[in-house]
Protein backbone atom coordinates (compact mmCIF):
# COMPACT_ATOMS: atom_id res chain seq x y z
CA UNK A 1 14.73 19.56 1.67
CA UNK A 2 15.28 21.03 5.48
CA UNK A 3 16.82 18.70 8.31
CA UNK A 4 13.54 17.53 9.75
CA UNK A 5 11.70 16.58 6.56
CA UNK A 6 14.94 14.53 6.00
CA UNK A 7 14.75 13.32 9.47
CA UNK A 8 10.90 12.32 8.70
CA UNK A 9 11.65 11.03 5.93
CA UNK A 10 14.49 8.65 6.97
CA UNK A 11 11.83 7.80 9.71
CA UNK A 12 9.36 6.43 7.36
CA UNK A 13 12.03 4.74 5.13
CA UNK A 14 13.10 2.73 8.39
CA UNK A 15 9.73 1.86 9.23
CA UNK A 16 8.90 0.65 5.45
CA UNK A 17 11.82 -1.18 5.59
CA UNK A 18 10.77 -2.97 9.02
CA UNK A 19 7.39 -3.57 7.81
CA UNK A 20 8.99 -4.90 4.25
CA UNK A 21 11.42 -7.05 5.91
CA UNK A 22 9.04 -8.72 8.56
CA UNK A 23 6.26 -9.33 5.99
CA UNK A 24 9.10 -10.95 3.75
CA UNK A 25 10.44 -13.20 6.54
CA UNK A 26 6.68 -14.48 7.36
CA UNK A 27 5.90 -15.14 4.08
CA UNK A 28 9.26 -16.93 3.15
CA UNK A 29 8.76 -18.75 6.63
CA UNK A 30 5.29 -20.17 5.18
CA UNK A 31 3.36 -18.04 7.82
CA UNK A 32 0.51 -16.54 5.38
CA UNK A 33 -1.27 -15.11 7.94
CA UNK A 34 1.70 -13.16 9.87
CA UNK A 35 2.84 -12.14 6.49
CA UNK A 36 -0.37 -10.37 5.61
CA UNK A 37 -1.05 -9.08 8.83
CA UNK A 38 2.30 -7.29 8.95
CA UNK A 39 1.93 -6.11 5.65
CA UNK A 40 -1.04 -4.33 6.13
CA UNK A 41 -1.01 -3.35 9.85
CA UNK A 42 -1.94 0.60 10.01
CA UNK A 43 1.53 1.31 11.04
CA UNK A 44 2.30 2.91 7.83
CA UNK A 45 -1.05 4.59 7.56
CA UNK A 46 -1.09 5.93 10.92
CA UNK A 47 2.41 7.58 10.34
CA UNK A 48 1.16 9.01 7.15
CA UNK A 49 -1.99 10.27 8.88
CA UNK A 50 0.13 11.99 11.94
CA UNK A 51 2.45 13.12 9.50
CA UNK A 52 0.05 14.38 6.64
CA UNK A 53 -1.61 16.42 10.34
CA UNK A 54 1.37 17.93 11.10
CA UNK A 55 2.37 19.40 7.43
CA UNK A 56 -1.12 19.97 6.07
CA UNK A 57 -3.96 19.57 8.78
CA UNK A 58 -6.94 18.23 8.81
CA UNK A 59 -7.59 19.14 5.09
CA UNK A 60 -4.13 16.89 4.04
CA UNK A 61 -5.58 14.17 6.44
CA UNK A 62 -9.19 13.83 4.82
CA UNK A 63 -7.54 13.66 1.19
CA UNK A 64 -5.07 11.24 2.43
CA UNK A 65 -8.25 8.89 3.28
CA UNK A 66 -9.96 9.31 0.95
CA UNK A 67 -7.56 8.77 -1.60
CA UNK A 68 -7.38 5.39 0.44
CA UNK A 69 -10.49 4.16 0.07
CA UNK A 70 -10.35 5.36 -3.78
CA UNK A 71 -7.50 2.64 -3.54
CA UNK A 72 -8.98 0.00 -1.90
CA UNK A 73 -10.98 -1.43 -4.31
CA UNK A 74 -8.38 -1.80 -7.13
CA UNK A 75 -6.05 -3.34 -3.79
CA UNK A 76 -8.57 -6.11 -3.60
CA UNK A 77 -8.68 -6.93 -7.32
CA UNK A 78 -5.06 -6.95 -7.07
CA UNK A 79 -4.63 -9.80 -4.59
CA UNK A 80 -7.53 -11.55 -6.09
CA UNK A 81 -6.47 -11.79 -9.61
CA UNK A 82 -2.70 -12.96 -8.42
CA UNK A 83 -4.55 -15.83 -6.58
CA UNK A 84 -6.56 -16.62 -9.64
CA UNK A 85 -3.85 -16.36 -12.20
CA UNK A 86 -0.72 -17.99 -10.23
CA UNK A 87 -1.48 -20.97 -11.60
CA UNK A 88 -2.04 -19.88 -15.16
CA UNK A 89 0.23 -17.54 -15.87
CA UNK A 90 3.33 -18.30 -13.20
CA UNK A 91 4.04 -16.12 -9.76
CA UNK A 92 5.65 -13.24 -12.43
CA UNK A 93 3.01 -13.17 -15.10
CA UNK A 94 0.66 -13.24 -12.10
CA UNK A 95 1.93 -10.33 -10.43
CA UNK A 96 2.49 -8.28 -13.43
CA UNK A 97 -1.49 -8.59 -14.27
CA UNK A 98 -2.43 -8.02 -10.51
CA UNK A 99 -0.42 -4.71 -10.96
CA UNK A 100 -2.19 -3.77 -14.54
CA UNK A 101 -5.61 -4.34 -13.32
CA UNK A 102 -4.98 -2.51 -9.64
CA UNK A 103 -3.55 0.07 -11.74
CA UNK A 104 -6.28 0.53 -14.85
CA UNK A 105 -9.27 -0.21 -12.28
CA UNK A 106 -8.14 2.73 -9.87
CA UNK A 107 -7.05 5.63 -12.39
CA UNK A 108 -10.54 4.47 -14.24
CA UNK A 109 -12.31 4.87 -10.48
CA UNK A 110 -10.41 8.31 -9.95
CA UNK A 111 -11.24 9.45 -12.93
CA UNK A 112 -15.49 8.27 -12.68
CA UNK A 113 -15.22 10.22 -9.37
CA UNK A 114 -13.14 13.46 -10.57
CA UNK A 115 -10.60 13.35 -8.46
């Protein structure tokens, strides 16, 4: 690894971090809203777009997206099946299924659409 991809990738652990950090002290703080909107501001998206430019070009930057929106989908049964099945299976046994079906819905998606 050279000195600047370490230095970019320090960069992006930092802002992670932040982003982590700030969602985490909204959400423990009872602020839903400010939790989720700090969680999914494009901050970490837009870095990965500049940086996926500036190592790979446009090409990198359309795959990147697309991959994204590949994603999505699976994202939003995620959060929707931990609000269903908090209550009936516990916060743990709630995110552990959230992460199965994000997980088995996408790589099924990725692999209907060949990618």
């Amino acid at each position: 690894m050279s000195l600047m991809e370490l230095k970019i990738f320090f960069i992006h652990f930092l802002i992670g971090g932040l982003v982590v950090a700030l969602a985490s002290y909204f959400g423990g703080q009872g602020r839903g809203f400010w939790a989720a909107f700090v969680a999914l501001l494009p901050s970490i998206t837009l870095l990965t777009f500049i940086f996926s430019y500036l190592s790979g070009g446009v090409t990198a930057v359309l795959n990147f997206a697309r991959g994204l929106l590949v994603v999505l989908p699976g994202w939003i049964l995620y959060v929707v099946s931990i609000i269903y099945l908090i209550s009936r299976l516990g916060f743990y046994g709630a995110l552990l299924a959230g992460v199965c079906v994000f997980m088995i819905f996408t790589l099924f998606l990725k692999k209907i659409l060949g990618m």
